[in-house]
C-alpha atoms as a PDB file:
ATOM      1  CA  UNK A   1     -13.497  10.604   5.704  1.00  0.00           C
ATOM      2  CA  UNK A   2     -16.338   9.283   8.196  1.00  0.00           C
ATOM      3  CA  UNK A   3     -19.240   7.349   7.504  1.00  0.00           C
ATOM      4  CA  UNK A   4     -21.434  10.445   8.410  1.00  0.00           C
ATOM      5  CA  UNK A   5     -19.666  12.255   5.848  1.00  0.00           C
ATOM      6  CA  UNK A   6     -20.049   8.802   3.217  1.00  0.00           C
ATOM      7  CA  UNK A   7     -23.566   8.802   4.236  1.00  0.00           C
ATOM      8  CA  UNK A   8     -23.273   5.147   3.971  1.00  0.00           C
ATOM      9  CA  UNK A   9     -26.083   2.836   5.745  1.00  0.00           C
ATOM     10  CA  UNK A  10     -24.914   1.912   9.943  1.00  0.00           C
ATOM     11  CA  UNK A  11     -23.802  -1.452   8.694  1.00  0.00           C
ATOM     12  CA  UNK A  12     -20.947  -0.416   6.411  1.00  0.00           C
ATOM     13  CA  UNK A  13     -17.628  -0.483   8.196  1.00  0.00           C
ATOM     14  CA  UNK A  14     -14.947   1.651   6.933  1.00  0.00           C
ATOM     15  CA  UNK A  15     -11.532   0.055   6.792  1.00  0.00           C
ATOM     16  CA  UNK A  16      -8.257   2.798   6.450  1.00  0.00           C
ATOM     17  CA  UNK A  17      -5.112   1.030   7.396  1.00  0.00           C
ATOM     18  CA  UNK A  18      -1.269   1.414   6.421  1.00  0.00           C
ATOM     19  CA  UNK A  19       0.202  -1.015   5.216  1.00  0.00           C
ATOM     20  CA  UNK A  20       3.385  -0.080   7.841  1.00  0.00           C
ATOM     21  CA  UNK A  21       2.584   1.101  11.367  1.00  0.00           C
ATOM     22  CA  UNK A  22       5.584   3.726  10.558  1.00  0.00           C
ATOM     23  CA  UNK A  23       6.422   5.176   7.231  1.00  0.00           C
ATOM     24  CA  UNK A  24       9.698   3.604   5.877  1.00  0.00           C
ATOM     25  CA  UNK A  25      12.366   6.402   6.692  1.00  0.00           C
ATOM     26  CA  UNK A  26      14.801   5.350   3.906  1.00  0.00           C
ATOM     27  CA  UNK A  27      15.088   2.875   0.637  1.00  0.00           C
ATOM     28  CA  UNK A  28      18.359   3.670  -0.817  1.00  0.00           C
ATOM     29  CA  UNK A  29      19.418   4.006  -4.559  1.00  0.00           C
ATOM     30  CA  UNK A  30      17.726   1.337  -7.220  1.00  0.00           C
ATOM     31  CA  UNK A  31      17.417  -1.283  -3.161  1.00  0.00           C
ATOM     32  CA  UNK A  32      14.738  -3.363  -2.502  1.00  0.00           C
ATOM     33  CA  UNK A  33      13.033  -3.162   1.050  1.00  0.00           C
ATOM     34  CA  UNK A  34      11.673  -5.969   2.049  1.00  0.00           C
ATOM     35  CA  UNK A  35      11.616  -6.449   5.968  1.00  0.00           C
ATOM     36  CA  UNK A  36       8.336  -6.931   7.762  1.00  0.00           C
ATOM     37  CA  UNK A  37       9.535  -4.694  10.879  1.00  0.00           C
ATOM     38  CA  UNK A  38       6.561  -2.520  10.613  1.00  0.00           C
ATOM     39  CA  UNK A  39       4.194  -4.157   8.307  1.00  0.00           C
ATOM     40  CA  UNK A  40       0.451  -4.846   8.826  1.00  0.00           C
ATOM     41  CA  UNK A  41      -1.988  -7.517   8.235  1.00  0.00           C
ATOM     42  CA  UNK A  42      -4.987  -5.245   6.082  1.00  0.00           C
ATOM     43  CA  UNK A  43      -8.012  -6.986   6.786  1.00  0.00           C
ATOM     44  CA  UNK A  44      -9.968  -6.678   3.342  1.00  0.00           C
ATOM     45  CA  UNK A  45     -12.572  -8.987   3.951  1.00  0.00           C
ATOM     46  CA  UNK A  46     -16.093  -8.361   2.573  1.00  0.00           C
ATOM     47  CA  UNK A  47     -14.601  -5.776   0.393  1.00  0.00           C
ATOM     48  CA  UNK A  48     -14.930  -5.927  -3.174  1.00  0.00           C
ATOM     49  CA  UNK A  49     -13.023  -3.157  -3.991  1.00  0.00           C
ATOM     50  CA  UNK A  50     -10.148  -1.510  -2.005  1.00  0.00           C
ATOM     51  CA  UNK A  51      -8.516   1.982  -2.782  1.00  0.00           C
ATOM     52  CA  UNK A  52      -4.592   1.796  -1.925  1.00  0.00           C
ATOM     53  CA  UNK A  53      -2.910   5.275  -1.732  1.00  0.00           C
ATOM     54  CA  UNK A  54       0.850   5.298  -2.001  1.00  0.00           C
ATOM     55  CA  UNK A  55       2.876   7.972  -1.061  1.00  0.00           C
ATOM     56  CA  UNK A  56       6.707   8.518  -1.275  1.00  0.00           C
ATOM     57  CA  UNK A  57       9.232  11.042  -1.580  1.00  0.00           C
ATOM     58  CA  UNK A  58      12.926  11.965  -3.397  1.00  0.00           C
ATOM     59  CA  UNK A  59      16.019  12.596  -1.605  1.00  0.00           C
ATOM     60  CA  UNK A  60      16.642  15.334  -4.427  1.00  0.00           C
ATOM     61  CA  UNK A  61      15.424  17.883  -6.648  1.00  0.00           C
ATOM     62  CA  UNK A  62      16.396  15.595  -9.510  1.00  0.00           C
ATOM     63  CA  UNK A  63      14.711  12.403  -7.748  1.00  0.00           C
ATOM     64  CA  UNK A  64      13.163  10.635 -10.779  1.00  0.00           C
ATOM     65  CA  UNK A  65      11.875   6.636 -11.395  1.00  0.00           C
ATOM     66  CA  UNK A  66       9.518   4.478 -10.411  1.00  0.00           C
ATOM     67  CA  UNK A  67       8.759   2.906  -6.865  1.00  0.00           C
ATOM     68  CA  UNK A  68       7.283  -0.219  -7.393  1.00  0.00           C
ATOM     69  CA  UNK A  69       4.747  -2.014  -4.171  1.00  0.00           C
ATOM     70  CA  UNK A  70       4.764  -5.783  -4.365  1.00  0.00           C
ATOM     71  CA  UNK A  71       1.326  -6.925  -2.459  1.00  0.00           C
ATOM     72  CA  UNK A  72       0.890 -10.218  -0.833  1.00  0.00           C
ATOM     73  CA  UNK A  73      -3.183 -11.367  -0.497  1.00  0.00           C
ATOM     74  CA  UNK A  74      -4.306 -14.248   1.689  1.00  0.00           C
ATOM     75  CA  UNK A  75      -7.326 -15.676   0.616  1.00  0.00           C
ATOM     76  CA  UNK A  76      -8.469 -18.115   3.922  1.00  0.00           C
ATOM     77  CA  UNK A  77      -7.910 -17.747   7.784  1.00  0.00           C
ATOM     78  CA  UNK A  78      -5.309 -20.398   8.627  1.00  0.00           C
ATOM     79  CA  UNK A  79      -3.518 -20.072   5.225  1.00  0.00           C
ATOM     80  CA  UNK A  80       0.057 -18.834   5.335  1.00  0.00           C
ATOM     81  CA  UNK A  81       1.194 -15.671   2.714  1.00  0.00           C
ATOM     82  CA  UNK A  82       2.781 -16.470  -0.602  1.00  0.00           C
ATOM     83  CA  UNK A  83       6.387 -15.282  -1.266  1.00  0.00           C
ATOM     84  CA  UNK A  84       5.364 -14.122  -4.695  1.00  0.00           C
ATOM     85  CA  UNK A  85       3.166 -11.306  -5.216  1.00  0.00           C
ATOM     86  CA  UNK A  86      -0.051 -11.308  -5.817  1.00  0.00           C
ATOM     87  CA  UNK A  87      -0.434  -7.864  -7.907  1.00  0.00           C
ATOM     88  CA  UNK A  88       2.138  -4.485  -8.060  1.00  0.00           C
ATOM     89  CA  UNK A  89       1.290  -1.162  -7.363  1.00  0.00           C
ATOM     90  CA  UNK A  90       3.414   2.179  -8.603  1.00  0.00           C
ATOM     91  CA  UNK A  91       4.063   5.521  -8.831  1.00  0.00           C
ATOM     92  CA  UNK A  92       6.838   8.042 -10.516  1.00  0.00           C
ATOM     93  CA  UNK A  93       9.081  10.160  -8.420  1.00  0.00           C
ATOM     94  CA  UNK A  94       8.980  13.822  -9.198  1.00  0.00           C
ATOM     95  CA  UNK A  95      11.749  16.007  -7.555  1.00  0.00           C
ATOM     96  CA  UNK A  96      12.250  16.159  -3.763  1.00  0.00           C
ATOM     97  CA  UNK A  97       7.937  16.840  -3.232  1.00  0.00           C
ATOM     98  CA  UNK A  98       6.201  13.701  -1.767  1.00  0.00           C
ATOM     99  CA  UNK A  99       4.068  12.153  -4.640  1.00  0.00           C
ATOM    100  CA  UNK A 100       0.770  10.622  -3.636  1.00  0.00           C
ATOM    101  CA  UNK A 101      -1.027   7.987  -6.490  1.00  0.00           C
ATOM    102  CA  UNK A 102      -4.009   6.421  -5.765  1.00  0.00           C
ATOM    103  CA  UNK A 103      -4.940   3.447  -7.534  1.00  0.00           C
ATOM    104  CA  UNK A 104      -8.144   0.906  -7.226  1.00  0.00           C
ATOM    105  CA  UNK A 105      -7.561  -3.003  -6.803  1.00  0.00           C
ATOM    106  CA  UNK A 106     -10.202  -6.026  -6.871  1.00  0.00           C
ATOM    107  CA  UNK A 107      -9.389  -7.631  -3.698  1.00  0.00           C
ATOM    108  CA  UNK A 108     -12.414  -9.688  -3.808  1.00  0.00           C
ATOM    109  CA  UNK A 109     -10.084 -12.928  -3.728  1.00  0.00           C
ATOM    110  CA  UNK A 110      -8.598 -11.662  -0.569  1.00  0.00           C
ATOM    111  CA  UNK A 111      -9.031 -12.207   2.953  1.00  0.00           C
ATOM    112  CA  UNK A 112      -5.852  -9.920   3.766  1.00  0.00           C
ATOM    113  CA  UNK A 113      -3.325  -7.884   1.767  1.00  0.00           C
ATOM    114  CA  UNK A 114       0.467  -7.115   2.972  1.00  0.00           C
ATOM    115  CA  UNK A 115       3.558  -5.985   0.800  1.00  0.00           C
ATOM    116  CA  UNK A 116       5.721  -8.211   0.216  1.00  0.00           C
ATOM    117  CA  UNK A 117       8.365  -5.562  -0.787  1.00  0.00           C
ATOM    118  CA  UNK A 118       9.105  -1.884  -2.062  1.00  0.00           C
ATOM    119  CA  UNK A 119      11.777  -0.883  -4.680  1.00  0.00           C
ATOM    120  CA  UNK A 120      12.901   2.036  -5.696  1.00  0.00           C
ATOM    121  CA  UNK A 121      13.219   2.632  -9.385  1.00  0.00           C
ATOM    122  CA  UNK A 122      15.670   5.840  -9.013  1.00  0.00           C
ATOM    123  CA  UNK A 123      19.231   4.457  -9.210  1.00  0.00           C
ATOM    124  CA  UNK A 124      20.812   7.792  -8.687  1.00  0.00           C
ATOM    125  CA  UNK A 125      19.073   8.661  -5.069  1.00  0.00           C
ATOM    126  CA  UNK A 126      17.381   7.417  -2.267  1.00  0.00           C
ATOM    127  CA  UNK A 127      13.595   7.819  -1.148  1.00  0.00           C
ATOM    128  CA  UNK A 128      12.240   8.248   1.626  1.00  0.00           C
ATOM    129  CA  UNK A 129       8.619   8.916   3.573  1.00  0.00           C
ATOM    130  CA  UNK A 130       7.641   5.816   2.064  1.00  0.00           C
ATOM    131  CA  UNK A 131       3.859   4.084   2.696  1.00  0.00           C
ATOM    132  CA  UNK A 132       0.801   3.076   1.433  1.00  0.00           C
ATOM    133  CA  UNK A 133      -3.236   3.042   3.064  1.00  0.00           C
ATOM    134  CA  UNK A 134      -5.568   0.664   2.106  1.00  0.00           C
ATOM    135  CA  UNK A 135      -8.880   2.018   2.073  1.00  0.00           C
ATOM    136  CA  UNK A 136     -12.515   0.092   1.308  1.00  0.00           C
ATOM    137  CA  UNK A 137     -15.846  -0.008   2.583  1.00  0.00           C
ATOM    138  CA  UNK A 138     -17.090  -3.790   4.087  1.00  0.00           C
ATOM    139  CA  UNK A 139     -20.636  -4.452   2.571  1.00  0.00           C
ATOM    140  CA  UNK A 140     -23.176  -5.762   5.101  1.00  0.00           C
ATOM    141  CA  UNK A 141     -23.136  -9.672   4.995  1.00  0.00           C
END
């Protein structure tokens, strides 16, 4: 999406970022991933509200459970991230077909958003493709 195609006023600045500059190739069974290797800073501020699209997929036809995104948020430049999350994002595995959920968050406290971490709620197989985009619009200040 563009802002010609928003029709949104010149001084609206669209912000579409992943939160990791490559998809995660592999979580394996029930792990926790939780390196910053490819993880980005999202730069949410002046945004009130931010749309964050996940997106991963099962190893297997019967790839079922939960994967469950642990977000960081920064409120101030200068301040350091927290080691506990600030909110938790999801979305439920269905077979071996990527599975997209888009959910809306209030990251009006937030200067900046990162995950923290990303586990996988199937305990029988791994996933893999895993990512998620932050999307917003920043109002005009």
């Amino acid at each position: 999406m563009t802002l010609k195609t928003l029709n949104l006023p010149g001084d609206y600045n669209l912000v579409d970022t992943d939160a990791y500059s490559t998809a995660i190739a592999d979580i394996g069974e029930g792990a926790t991933y939780s390196t910053d290797t490819y993880i980005q800073e999202i730069d949410v501020t002046d945004i009130d509200f931010a749309h964050i699209q996940m997106k991963s997929t099962g190893a297997n036809a019967s790839s079922a459970g939960v994967v469950t995104y642990h977000w960081l948020g920064i409120g101030k430049d200068g301040q350091t991230y927290p080691t506990v999350a600030e909110f938790t994002t999801t979305l439920t595995l269905s077979t071996n077909t990527a599975v997209r959920r888009g959910v809306w968050a209030d990251v009006r406290p937030y200067r900046g958003l990162k995950i923290l971490q990303v586990v996988n709620g199937d305990a029988t197989y791994h996933i893999t493709s895993t990512n998620a985009t932050v999307s917003g619009h920043r109002h005009p200040v």
